[in-house]
C-alpha atoms as a PDB file:
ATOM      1  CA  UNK A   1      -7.274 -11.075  -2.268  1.00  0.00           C
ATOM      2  CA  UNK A   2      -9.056 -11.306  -5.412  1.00  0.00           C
ATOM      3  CA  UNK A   3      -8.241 -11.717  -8.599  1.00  0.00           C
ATOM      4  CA  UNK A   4      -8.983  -8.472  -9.824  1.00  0.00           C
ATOM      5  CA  UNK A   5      -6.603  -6.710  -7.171  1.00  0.00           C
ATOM      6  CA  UNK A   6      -3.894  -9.041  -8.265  1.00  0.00           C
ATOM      7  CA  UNK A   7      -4.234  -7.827 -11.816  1.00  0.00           C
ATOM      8  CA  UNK A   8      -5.004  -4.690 -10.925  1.00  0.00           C
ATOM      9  CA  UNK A   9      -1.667  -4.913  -8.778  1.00  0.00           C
ATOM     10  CA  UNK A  10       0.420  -6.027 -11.533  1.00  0.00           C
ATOM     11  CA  UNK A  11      -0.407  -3.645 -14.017  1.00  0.00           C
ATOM     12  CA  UNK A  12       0.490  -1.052 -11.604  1.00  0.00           C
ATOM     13  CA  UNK A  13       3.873  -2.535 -11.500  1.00  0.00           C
ATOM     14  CA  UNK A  14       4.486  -2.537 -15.000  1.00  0.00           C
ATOM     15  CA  UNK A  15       3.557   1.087 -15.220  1.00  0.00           C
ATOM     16  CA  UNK A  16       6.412   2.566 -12.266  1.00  0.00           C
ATOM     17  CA  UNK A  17       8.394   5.375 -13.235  1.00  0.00           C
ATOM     18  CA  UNK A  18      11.939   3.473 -11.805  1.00  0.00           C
ATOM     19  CA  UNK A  19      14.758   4.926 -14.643  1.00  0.00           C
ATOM     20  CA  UNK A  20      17.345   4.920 -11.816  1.00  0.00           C
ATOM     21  CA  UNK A  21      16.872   1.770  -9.367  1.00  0.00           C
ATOM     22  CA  UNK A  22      14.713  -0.591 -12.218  1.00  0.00           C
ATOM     23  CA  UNK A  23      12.677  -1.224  -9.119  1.00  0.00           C
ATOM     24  CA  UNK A  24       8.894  -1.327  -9.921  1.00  0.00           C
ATOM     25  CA  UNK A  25       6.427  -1.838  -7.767  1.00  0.00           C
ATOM     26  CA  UNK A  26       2.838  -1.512  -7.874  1.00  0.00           C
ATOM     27  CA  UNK A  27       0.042  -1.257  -4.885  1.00  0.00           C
ATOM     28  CA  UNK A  28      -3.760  -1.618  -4.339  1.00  0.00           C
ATOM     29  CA  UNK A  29      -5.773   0.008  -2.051  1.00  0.00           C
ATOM     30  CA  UNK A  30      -9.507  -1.819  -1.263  1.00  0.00           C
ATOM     31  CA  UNK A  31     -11.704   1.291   0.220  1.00  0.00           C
ATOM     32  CA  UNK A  32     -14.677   0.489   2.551  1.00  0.00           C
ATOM     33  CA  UNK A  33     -16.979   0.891  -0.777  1.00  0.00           C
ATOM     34  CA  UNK A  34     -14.767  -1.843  -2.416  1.00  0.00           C
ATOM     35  CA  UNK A  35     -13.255   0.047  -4.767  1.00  0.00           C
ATOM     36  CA  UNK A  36     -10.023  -0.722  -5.754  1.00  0.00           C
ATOM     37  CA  UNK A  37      -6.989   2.262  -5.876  1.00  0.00           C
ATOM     38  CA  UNK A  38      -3.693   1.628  -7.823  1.00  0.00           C
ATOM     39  CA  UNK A  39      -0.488   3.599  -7.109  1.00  0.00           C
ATOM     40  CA  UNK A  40       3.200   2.619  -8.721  1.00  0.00           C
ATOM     41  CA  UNK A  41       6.285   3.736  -7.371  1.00  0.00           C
ATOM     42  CA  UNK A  42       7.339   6.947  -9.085  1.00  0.00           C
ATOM     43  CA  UNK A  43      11.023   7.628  -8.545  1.00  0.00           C
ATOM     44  CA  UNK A  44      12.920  11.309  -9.368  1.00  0.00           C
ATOM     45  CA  UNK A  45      16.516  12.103 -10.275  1.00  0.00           C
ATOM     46  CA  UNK A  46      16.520  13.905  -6.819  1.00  0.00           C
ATOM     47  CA  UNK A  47      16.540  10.502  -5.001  1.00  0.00           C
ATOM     48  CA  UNK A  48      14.120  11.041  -1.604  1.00  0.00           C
ATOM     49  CA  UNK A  49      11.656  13.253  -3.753  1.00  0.00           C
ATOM     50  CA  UNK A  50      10.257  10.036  -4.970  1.00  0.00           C
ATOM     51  CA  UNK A  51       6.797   8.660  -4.011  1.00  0.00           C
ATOM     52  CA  UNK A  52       5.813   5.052  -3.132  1.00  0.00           C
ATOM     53  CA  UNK A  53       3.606   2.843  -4.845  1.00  0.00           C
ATOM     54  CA  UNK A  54       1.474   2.207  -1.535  1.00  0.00           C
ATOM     55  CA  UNK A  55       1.424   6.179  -0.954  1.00  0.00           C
ATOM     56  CA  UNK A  56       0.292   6.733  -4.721  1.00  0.00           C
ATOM     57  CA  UNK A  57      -2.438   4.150  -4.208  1.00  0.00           C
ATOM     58  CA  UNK A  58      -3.501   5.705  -0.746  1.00  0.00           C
ATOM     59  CA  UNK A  59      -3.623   9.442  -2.692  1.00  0.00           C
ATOM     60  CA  UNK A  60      -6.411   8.085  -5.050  1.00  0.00           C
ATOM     61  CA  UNK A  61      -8.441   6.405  -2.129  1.00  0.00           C
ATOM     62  CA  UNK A  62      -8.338  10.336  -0.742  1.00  0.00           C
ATOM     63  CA  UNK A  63      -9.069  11.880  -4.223  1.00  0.00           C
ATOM     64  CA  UNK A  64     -12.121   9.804  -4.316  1.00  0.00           C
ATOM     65  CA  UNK A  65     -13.699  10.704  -0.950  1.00  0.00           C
ATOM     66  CA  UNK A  66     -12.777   7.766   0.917  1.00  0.00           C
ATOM     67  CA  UNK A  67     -11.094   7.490   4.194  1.00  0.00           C
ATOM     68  CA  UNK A  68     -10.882   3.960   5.207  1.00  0.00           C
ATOM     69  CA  UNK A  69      -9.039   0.942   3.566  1.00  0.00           C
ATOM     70  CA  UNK A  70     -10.264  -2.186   4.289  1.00  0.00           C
ATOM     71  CA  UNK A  71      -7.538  -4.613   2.013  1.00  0.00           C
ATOM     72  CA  UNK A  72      -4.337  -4.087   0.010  1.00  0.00           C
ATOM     73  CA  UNK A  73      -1.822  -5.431  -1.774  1.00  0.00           C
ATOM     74  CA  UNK A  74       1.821  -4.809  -2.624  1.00  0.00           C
ATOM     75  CA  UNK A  75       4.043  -6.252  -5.829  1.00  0.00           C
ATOM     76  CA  UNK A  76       7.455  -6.159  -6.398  1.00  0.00           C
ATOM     77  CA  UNK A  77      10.082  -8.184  -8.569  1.00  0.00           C
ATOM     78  CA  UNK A  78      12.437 -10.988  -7.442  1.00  0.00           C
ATOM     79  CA  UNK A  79      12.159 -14.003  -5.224  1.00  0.00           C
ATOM     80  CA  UNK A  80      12.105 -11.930  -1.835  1.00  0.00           C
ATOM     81  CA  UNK A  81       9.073 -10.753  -0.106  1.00  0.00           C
ATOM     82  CA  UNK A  82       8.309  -6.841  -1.044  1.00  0.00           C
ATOM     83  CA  UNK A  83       6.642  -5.428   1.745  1.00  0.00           C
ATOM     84  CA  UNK A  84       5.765  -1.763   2.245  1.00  0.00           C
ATOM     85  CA  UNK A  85       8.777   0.400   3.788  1.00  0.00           C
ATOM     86  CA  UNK A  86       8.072   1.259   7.043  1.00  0.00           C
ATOM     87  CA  UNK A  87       6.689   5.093   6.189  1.00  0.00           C
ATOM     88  CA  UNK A  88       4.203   3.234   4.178  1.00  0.00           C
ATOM     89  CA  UNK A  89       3.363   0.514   6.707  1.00  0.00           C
ATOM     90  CA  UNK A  90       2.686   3.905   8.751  1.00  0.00           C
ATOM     91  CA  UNK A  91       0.602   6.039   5.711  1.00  0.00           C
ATOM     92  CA  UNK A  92      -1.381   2.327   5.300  1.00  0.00           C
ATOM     93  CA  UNK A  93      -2.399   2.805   9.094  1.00  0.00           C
ATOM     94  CA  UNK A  94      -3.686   6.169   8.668  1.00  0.00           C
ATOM     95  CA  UNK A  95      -6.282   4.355   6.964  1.00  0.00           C
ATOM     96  CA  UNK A  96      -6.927   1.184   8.264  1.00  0.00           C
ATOM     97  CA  UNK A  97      -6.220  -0.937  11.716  1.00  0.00           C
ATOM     98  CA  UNK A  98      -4.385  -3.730  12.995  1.00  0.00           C
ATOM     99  CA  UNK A  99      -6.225  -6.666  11.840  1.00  0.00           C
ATOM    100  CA  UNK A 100      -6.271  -4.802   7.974  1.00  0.00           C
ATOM    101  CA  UNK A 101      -5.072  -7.648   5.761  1.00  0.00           C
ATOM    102  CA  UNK A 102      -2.026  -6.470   2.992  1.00  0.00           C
ATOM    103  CA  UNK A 103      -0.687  -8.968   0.735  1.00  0.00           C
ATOM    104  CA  UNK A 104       2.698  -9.539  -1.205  1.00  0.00           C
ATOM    105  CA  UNK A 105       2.602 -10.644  -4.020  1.00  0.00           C
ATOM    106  CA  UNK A 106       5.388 -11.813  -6.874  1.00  0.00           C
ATOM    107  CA  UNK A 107       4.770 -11.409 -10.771  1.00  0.00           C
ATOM    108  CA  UNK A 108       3.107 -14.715 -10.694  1.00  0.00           C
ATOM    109  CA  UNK A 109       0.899 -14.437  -7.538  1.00  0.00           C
ATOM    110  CA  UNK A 110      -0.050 -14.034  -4.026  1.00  0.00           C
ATOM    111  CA  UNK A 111       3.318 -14.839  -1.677  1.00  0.00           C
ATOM    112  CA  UNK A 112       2.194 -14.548   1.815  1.00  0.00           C
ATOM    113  CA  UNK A 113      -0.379 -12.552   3.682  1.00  0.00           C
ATOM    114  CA  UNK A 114      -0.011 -10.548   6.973  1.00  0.00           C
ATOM    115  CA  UNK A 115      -2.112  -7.978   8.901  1.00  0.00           C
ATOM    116  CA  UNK A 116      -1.082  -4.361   9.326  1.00  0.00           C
ATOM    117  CA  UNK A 117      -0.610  -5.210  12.986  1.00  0.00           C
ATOM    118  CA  UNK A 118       2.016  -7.971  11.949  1.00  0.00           C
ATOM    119  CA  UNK A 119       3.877  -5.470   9.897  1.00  0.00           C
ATOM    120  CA  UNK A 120       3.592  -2.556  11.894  1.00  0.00           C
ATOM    121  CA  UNK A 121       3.369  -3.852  15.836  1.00  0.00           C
ATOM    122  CA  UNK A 122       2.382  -1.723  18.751  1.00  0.00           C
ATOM    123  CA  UNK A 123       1.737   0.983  16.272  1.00  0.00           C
ATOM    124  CA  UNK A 124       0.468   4.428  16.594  1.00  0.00           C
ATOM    125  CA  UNK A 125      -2.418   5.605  14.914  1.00  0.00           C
ATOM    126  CA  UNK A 126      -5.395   8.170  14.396  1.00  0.00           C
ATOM    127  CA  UNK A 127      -7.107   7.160  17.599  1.00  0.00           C
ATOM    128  CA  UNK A 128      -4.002   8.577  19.750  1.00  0.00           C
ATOM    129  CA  UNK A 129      -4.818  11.801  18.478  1.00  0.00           C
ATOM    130  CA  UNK A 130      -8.127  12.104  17.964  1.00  0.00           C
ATOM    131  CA  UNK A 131      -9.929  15.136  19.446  1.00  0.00           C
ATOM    132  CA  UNK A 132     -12.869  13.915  20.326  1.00  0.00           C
ATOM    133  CA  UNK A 133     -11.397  11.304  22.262  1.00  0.00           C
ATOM    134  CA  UNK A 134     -12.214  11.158  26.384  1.00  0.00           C
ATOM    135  CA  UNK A 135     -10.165  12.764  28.413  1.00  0.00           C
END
Protein backbone atom coordinates (compact mmCIF):
# COMPACT_ATOMS: atom_id res chain seq x y z
CA UNK A 1 0.00 0.00 0.00
CA UNK A 2 1.10 3.31 -0.97
CA UNK A 3 1.01 6.35 0.36
CA UNK A 4 -1.40 7.86 -1.76
CA UNK A 5 -4.12 5.06 -0.99
CA UNK A 6 -3.52 5.67 2.64
CA UNK A 7 -4.41 9.31 2.22
CA UNK A 8 -6.70 8.72 -0.16
CA UNK A 9 -8.21 6.18 2.50
CA UNK A 10 -8.34 8.59 5.21
CA UNK A 11 -9.97 11.30 3.63
CA UNK A 12 -12.64 8.97 2.74
CA UNK A 13 -13.11 8.37 6.36
CA UNK A 14 -13.44 11.77 7.36
CA UNK A 15 -16.08 12.33 4.75
CA UNK A 16 -18.79 9.16 6.02
CA UNK A 17 -22.23 10.06 6.40
CA UNK A 18 -22.41 8.10 10.19
CA UNK A 19 -25.12 10.67 12.23
CA UNK A 20 -26.43 7.56 14.05
CA UNK A 21 -23.47 4.99 14.92
CA UNK A 22 -20.35 7.92 14.67
CA UNK A 23 -18.75 5.05 12.85
CA UNK A 24 -16.72 6.29 9.80
CA UNK A 25 -15.00 4.41 7.67
CA UNK A 26 -13.43 4.97 4.47
CA UNK A 27 -12.20 2.36 1.56
CA UNK A 28 -9.93 2.24 -1.56
CA UNK A 29 -10.28 0.32 -4.41
CA UNK A 30 -6.79 -0.13 -6.75
CA UNK A 31 -8.32 -1.14 -10.41
CA UNK A 32 -6.09 -3.15 -12.84
CA UNK A 33 -5.27 0.45 -14.55
CA UNK A 34 -4.07 1.63 -11.05
CA UNK A 35 -6.48 3.90 -10.42
CA UNK A 36 -7.49 4.45 -7.14
CA UNK A 37 -11.61 4.40 -6.07
CA UNK A 38 -12.77 5.90 -2.69
CA UNK A 39 -16.10 4.93 -1.06
CA UNK A 40 -17.17 6.03 2.78
CA UNK A 41 -19.70 4.40 4.65
CA UNK A 42 -23.01 6.18 4.14
CA UNK A 43 -25.48 5.25 6.85
CA UNK A 44 -29.62 6.08 6.70
CA UNK A 45 -32.16 6.60 9.47
CA UNK A 46 -33.68 3.29 8.09
CA UNK A 47 -30.77 1.27 9.59
CA UNK A 48 -29.96 -1.78 6.81
CA UNK A 49 -30.61 0.79 3.87
CA UNK A 50 -27.14 1.95 4.49
CA UNK A 51 -24.17 1.33 2.12
CA UNK A 52 -20.57 0.34 3.01
CA UNK A 53 -17.55 2.16 2.49
CA UNK A 54 -15.89 -0.91 0.56
CA UNK A 55 -19.26 -1.22 -1.59
CA UNK A 56 -19.18 2.68 -2.32
CA UNK A 57 -15.56 2.33 -3.40
CA UNK A 58 -16.32 -0.88 -5.56
CA UNK A 59 -19.48 1.31 -7.30
CA UNK A 60 -16.90 3.89 -8.66
CA UNK A 61 -14.39 1.13 -9.93
CA UNK A 62 -17.81 -0.01 -12.03
CA UNK A 63 -18.78 3.63 -12.97
CA UNK A 64 -15.43 3.95 -14.49
CA UNK A 65 -15.37 0.86 -16.74
CA UNK A 66 -13.31 -1.29 -14.71
CA UNK A 67 -13.92 -4.75 -13.59
CA UNK A 68 -11.00 -6.01 -11.74
CA UNK A 69 -9.37 -4.80 -8.42
CA UNK A 70 -6.05 -5.57 -7.96
CA UNK A 71 -5.38 -3.79 -4.10
CA UNK A 72 -7.49 -2.16 -1.38
CA UNK A 73 -7.64 -0.77 1.69
CA UNK A 74 -10.05 -0.32 4.58
CA UNK A 75 -9.98 2.49 7.63
CA UNK A 76 -11.81 2.66 10.56
CA UNK A 77 -11.44 4.37 14.12
CA UNK A 78 -10.24 2.79 17.40
CA UNK A 79 -7.50 0.43 18.40
CA UNK A 80 -9.23 -2.79 16.84
CA UNK A 81 -8.67 -4.06 13.43
CA UNK A 82 -11.64 -2.79 10.91
CA UNK A 83 -11.97 -5.27 8.40
CA UNK A 84 -14.66 -5.42 5.72
CA UNK A 85 -18.06 -7.17 6.97
CA UNK A 86 -18.41 -10.26 5.49
CA UNK A 87 -21.00 -9.00 2.47
CA UNK A 88 -18.14 -6.83 1.58
CA UNK A 89 -15.36 -9.41 1.91
CA UNK A 90 -17.90 -11.14 -0.67
CA UNK A 91 -18.68 -7.74 -3.11
CA UNK A 92 -14.48 -7.34 -2.85
CA UNK A 93 -14.35 -10.94 -4.47
CA UNK A 94 -16.57 -10.15 -7.22
CA UNK A 95 -13.69 -8.27 -8.27
CA UNK A 96 -10.63 -9.69 -7.38
CA UNK A 97 -9.16 -13.33 -6.16
CA UNK A 98 -7.69 -14.99 -3.35
CA UNK A 99 -4.24 -13.82 -3.26
CA UNK A 100 -5.84 -9.86 -3.73
CA UNK A 101 -4.02 -8.00 -0.96
CA UNK A 102 -6.62 -5.54 1.40
CA UNK A 103 -5.18 -3.62 4.12
CA UNK A 104 -6.44 -2.14 7.54
CA UNK A 105 -5.46 0.59 8.41
CA UNK A 106 -5.90 3.01 11.76
CA UNK A 107 -5.96 6.97 11.55
CA UNK A 108 -2.26 6.88 11.81
CA UNK A 109 -1.35 4.03 9.37
CA UNK A 110 -1.19 0.69 7.88
CA UNK A 111 -2.21 -2.09 10.84
CA UNK A 112 -1.86 -5.39 9.26
CA UNK A 113 -2.24 -6.81 5.81
CA UNK A 114 -4.13 -9.99 4.65
CA UNK A 115 -5.24 -11.48 1.30
CA UNK A 116 -8.87 -11.79 0.27
CA UNK A 117 -8.37 -15.53 0.61
CA UNK A 118 -7.35 -14.99 4.39
CA UNK A 119 -10.47 -13.02 4.97
CA UNK A 120 -12.81 -14.78 2.97
CA UNK A 121 -11.56 -18.74 2.91
CA UNK A 122 -12.86 -21.37 0.59
CA UNK A 123 -14.87 -18.66 -1.00
CA UNK A 124 -17.17 -18.61 -3.88
CA UNK A 125 -16.70 -16.53 -6.70
CA UNK A 126 -17.38 -15.50 -10.47
CA UNK A 127 -15.61 -18.53 -11.84
CA UNK A 128 -18.41 -20.94 -10.22
CA UNK A 129 -20.76 -19.37 -12.38
CA UNK A 130 -19.32 -18.45 -15.28
CA UNK A 131 -20.99 -19.51 -18.55
CA UNK A 132 -18.43 -20.11 -20.55
CA UNK A 133 -16.93 -22.37 -18.23
CA UNK A 134 -16.36 -26.37 -19.40
CA UNK A 135 -18.78 -28.52 -18.76
Amino acid sequence: MDEAMFRLARQAMARAHAPYSKFRVGAVVRGQSGTLYAGCNVENAAYPEGCCAETAAIAQLVMAGETRLIEAAVIGPGDALVTPCGGCRQRLREFADEATPIHICGPDGLRRSFTLGELLPASFGPDHVRQDRDE
